[in-house]
C-alpha atoms as a PDB file:
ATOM      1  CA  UNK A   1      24.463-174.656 -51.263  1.00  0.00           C
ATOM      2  CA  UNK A   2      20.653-175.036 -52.718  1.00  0.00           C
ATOM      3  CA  UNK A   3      18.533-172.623 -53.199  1.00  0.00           C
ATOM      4  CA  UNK A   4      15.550-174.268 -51.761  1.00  0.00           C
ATOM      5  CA  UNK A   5      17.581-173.603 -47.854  1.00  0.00           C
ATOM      6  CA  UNK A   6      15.407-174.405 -45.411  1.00  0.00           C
ATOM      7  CA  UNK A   7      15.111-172.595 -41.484  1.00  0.00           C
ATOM      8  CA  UNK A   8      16.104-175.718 -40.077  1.00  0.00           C
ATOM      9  CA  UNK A   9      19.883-175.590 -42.303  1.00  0.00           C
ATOM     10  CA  UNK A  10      20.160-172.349 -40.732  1.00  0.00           C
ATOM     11  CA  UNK A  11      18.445-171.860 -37.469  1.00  0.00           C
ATOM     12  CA  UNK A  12      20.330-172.144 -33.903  1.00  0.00           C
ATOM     13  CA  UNK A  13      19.990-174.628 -32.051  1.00  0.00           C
ATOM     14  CA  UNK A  14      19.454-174.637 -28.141  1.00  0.00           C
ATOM     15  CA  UNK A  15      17.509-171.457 -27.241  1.00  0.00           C
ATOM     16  CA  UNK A  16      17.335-169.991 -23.725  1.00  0.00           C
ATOM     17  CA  UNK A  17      14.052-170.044 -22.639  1.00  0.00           C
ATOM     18  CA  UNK A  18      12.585-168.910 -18.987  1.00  0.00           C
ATOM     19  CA  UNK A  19       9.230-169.326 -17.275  1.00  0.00           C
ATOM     20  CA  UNK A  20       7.304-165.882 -17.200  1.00  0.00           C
ATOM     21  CA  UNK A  21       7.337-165.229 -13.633  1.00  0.00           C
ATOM     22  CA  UNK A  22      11.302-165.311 -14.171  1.00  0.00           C
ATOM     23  CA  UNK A  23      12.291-161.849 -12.922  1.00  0.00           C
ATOM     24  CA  UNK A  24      14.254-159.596 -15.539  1.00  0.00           C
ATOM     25  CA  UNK A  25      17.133-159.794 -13.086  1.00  0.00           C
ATOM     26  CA  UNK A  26      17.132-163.972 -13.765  1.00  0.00           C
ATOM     27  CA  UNK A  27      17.077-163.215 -17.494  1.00  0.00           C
ATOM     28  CA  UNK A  28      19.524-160.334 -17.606  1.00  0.00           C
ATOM     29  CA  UNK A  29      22.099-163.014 -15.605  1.00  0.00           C
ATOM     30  CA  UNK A  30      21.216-166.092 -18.106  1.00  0.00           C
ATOM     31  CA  UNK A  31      21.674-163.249 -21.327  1.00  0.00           C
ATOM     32  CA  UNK A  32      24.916-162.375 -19.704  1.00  0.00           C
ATOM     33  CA  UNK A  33      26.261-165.643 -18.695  1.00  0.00           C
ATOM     34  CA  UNK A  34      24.858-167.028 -22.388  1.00  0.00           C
ATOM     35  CA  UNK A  35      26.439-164.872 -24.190  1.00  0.00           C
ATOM     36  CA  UNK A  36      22.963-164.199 -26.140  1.00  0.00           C
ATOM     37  CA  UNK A  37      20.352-161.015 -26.942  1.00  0.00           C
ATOM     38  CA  UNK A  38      17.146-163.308 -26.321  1.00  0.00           C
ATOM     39  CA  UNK A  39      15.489-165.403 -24.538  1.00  0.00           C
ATOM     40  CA  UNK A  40      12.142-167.210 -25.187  1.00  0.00           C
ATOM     41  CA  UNK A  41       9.643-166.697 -22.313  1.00  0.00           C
ATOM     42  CA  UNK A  42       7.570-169.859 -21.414  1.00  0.00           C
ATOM     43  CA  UNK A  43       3.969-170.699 -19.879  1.00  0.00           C
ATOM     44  CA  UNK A  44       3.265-174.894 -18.866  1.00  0.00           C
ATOM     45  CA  UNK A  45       6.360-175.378 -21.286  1.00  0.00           C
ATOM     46  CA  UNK A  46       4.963-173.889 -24.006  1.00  0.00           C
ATOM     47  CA  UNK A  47       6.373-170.503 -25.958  1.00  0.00           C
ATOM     48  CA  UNK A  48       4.294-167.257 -25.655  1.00  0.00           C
ATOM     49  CA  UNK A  49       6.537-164.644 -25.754  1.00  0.00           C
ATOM     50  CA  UNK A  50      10.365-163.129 -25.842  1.00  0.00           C
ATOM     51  CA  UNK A  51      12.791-161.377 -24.205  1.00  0.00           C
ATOM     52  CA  UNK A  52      15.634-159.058 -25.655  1.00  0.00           C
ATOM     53  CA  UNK A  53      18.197-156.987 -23.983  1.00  0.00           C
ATOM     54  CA  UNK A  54      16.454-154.439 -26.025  1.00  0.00           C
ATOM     55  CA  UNK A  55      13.158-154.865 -23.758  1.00  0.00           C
ATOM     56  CA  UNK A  56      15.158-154.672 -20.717  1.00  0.00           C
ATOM     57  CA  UNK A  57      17.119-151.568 -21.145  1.00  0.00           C
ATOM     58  CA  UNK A  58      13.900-149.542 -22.610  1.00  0.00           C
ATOM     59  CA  UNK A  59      11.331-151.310 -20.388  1.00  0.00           C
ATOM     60  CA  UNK A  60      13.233-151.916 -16.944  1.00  0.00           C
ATOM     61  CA  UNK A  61      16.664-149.858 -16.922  1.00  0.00           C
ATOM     62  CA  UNK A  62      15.551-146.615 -18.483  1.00  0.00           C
ATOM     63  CA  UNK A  63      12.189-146.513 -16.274  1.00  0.00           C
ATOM     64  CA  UNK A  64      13.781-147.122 -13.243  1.00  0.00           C
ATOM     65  CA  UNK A  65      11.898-150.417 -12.185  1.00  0.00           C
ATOM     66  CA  UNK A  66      13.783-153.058 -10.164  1.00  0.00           C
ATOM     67  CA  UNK A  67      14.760-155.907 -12.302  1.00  0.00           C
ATOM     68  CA  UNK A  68      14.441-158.505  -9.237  1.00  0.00           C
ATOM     69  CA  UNK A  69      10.791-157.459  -9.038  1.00  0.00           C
ATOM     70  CA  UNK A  70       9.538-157.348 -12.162  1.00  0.00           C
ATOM     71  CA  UNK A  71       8.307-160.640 -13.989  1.00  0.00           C
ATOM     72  CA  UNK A  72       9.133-161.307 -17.922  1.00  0.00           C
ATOM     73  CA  UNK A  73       5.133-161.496 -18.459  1.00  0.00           C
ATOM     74  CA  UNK A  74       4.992-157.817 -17.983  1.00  0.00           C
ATOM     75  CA  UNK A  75       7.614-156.685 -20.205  1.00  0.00           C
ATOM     76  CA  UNK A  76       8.093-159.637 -22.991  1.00  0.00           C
ATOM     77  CA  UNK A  77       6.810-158.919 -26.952  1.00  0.00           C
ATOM     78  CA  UNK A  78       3.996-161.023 -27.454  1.00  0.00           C
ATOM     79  CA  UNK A  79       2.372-162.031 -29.377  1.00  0.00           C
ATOM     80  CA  UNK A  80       5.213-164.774 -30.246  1.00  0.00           C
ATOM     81  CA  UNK A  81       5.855-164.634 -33.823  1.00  0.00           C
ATOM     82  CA  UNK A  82       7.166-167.616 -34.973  1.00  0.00           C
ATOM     83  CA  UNK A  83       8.154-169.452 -38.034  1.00  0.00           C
ATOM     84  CA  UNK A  84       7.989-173.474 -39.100  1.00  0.00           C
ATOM     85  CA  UNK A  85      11.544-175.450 -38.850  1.00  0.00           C
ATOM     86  CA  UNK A  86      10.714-176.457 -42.768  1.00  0.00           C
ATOM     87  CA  UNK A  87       9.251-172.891 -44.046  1.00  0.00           C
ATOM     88  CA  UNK A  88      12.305-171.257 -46.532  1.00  0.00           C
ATOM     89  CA  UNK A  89      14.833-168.910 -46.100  1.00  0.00           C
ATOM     90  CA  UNK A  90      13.067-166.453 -47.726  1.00  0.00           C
ATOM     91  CA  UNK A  91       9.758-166.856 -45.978  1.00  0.00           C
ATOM     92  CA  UNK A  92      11.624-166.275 -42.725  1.00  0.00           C
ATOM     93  CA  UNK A  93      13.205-162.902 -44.307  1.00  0.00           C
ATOM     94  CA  UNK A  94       9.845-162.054 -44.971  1.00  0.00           C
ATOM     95  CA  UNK A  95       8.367-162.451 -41.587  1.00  0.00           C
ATOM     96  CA  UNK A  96      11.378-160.616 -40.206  1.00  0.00           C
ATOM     97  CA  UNK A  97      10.731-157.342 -42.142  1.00  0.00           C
ATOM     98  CA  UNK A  98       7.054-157.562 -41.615  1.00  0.00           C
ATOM     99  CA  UNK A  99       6.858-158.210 -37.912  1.00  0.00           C
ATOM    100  CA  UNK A 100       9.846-155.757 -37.735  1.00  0.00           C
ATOM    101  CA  UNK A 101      12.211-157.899 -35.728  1.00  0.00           C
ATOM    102  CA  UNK A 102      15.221-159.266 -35.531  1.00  0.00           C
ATOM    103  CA  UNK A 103      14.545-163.078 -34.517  1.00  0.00           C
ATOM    104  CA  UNK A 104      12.123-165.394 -35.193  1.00  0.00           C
ATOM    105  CA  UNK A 105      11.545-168.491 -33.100  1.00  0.00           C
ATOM    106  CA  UNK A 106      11.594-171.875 -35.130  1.00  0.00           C
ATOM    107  CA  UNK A 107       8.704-174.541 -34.385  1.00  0.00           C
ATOM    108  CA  UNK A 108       7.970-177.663 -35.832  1.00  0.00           C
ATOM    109  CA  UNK A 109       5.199-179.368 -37.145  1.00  0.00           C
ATOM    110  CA  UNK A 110       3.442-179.839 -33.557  1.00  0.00           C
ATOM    111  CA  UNK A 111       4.383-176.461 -32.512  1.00  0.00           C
ATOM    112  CA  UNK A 112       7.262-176.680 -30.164  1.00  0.00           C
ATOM    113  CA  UNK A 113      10.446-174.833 -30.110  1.00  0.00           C
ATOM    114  CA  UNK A 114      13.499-176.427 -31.904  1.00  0.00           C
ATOM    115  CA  UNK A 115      15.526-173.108 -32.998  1.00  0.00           C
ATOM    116  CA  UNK A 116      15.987-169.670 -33.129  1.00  0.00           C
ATOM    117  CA  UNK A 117      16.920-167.822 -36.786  1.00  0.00           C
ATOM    118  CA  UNK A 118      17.779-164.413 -36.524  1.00  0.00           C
ATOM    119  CA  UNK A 119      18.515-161.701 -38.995  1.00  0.00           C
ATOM    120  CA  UNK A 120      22.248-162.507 -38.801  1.00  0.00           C
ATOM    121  CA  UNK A 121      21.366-166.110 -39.544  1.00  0.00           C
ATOM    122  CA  UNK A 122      19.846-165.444 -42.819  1.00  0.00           C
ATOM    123  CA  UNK A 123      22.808-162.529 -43.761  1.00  0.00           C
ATOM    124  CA  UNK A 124      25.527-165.781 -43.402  1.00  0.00           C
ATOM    125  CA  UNK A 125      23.910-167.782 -46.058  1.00  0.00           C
ATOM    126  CA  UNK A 126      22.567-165.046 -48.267  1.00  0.00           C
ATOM    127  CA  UNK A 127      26.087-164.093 -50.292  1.00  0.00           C
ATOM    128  CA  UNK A 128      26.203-167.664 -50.931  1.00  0.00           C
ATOM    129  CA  UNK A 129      22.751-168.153 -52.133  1.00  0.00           C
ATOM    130  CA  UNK A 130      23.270-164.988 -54.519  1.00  0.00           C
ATOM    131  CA  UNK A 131      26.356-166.220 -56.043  1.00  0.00           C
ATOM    132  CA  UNK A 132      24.427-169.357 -56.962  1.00  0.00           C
ATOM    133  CA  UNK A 133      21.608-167.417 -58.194  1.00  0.00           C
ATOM    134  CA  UNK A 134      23.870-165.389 -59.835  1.00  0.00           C
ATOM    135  CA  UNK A 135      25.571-168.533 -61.913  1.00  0.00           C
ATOM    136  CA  UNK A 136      22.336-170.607 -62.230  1.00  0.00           C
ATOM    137  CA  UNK A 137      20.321-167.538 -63.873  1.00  0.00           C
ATOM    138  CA  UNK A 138      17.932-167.459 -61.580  1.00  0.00           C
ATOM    139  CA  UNK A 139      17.824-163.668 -60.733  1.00  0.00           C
ATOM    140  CA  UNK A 140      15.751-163.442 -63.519  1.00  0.00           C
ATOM    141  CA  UNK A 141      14.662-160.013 -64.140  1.00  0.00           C
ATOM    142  CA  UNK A 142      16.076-158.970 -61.409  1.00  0.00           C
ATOM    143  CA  UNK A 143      19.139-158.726 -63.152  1.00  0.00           C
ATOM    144  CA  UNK A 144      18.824-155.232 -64.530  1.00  0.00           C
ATOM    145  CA  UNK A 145      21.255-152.983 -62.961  1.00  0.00           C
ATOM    146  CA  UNK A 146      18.827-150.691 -62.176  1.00  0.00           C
ATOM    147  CA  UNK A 147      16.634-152.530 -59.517  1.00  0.00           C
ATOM    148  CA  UNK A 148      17.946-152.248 -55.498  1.00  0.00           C
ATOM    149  CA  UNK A 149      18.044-154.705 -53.575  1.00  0.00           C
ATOM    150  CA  UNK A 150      18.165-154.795 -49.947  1.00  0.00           C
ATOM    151  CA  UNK A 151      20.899-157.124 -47.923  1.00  0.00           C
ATOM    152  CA  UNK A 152      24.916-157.715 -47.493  1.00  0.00           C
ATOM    153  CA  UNK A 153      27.424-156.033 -49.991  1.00  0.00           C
ATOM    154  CA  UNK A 154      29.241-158.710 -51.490  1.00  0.00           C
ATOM    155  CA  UNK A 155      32.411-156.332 -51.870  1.00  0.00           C
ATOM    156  CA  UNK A 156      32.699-154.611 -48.173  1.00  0.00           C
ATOM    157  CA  UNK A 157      30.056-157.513 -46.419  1.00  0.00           C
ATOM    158  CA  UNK A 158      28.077-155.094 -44.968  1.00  0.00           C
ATOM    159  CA  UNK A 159      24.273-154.177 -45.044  1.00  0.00           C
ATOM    160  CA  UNK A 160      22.214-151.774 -47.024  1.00  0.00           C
ATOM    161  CA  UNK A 161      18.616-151.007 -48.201  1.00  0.00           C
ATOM    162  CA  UNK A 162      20.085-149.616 -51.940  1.00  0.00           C
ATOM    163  CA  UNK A 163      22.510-152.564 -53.712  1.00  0.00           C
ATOM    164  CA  UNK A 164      22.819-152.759 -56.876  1.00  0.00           C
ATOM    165  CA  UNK A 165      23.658-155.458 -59.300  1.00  0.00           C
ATOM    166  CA  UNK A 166      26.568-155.458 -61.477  1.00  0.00           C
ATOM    167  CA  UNK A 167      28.941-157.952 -63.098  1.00  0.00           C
ATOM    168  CA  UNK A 168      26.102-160.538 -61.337  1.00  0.00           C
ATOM    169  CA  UNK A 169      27.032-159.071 -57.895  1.00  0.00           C
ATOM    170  CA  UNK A 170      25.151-157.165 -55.518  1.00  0.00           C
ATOM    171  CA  UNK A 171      27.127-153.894 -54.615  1.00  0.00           C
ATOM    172  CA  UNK A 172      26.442-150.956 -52.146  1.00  0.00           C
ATOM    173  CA  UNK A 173      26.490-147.885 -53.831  1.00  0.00           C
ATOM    174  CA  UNK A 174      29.377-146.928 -51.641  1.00  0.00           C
ATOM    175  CA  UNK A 175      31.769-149.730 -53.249  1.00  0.00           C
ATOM    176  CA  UNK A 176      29.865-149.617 -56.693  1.00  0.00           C
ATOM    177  CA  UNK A 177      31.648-145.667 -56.811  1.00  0.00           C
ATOM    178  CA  UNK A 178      35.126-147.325 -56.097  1.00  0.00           C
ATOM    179  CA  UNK A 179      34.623-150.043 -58.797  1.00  0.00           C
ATOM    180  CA  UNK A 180      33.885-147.225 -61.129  1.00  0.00           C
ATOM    181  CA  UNK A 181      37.235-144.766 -60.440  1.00  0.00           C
END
């Protein structure tokens, strides 16, 4: 693995999209069916917005409204946020945690979609990537055992806003107690 990872080594490939006057309804049936949490709403083939089940259950289900009747274009997130097929892995982490969500759509140089990378995306490769940091040097400062670090516990795999480094691992604090009794 490199640590120069690009969104386009990572993304997914294939993403749903639907026109916006799709009811919720059509795009509650293509989730299901797909097997996904999102699909990218469209306008003359071009991506303006998205869809989550999220945005359905707090925007349709929970307010009553009739999923055949209502359109995506009055319920999908917009403005799309998206992020370029050759920007890095840890530009896209970035623009997760400051547009506070959980998938970015990938575009390439002329702007169209060619990938999805979601927050699950990034948490595959990112054990990997530390490991490599971890042997290469290239945490740096960041080495101190003191600093947190947000993102997957490399002992129990799961996530947390407080790891720590030790032994060149990142540890939650949960597993950095066991290591210690």
């Amino acid at each position: 693995m490199k640590l120069d990872l690009k969104i386009g080594e990572c993304m997914t490939v294939g993403v749903l999209t639907l026109p916006v006057d799709s009811s919720i309804q059509d795009a509650a049936q293509l989730l299901k069916k797909s097997r996904v949490g999102s699909v990218i709403v469209t306008h003359n083939g071009k991506a303006v917005g998205i869809l989550t089940e999220r945005d359905i259950v707090h925007k349709v289900v929970a307010e009553g409204k009739d999923s055949a009747k209502v359109p995506l274009k009055s319920i999908m997130s917009k403005p799309l946020r998206v992020i370029g097929v050759s920007q890095s892995i840890a530009d896209a982490a970035l623009a997760l945690r400051q547009n506070k969500v959980k998938r970015l759509p990938v575009v390439d140089k002329k702007g169209q979609l060619v990938g999805i990378v979601s927050e699950g995306d990034l948490m595959r490769v990112y054990p990997g990537m530390v490991d490599i940091m971890a042997e290469t040097g290239e945490l740096g400062p960041y080495q101190k055992e003191k600093h947190v670090y947000s993102g997957v516990c490399e002992q129990c795999g799961l996530y947390s806003d407080e790891l720590r480094m030790r032994n060149g691992r990142l540890y939650c604090d949960e597993c950095t107690e066991e290591e210690e009794v």
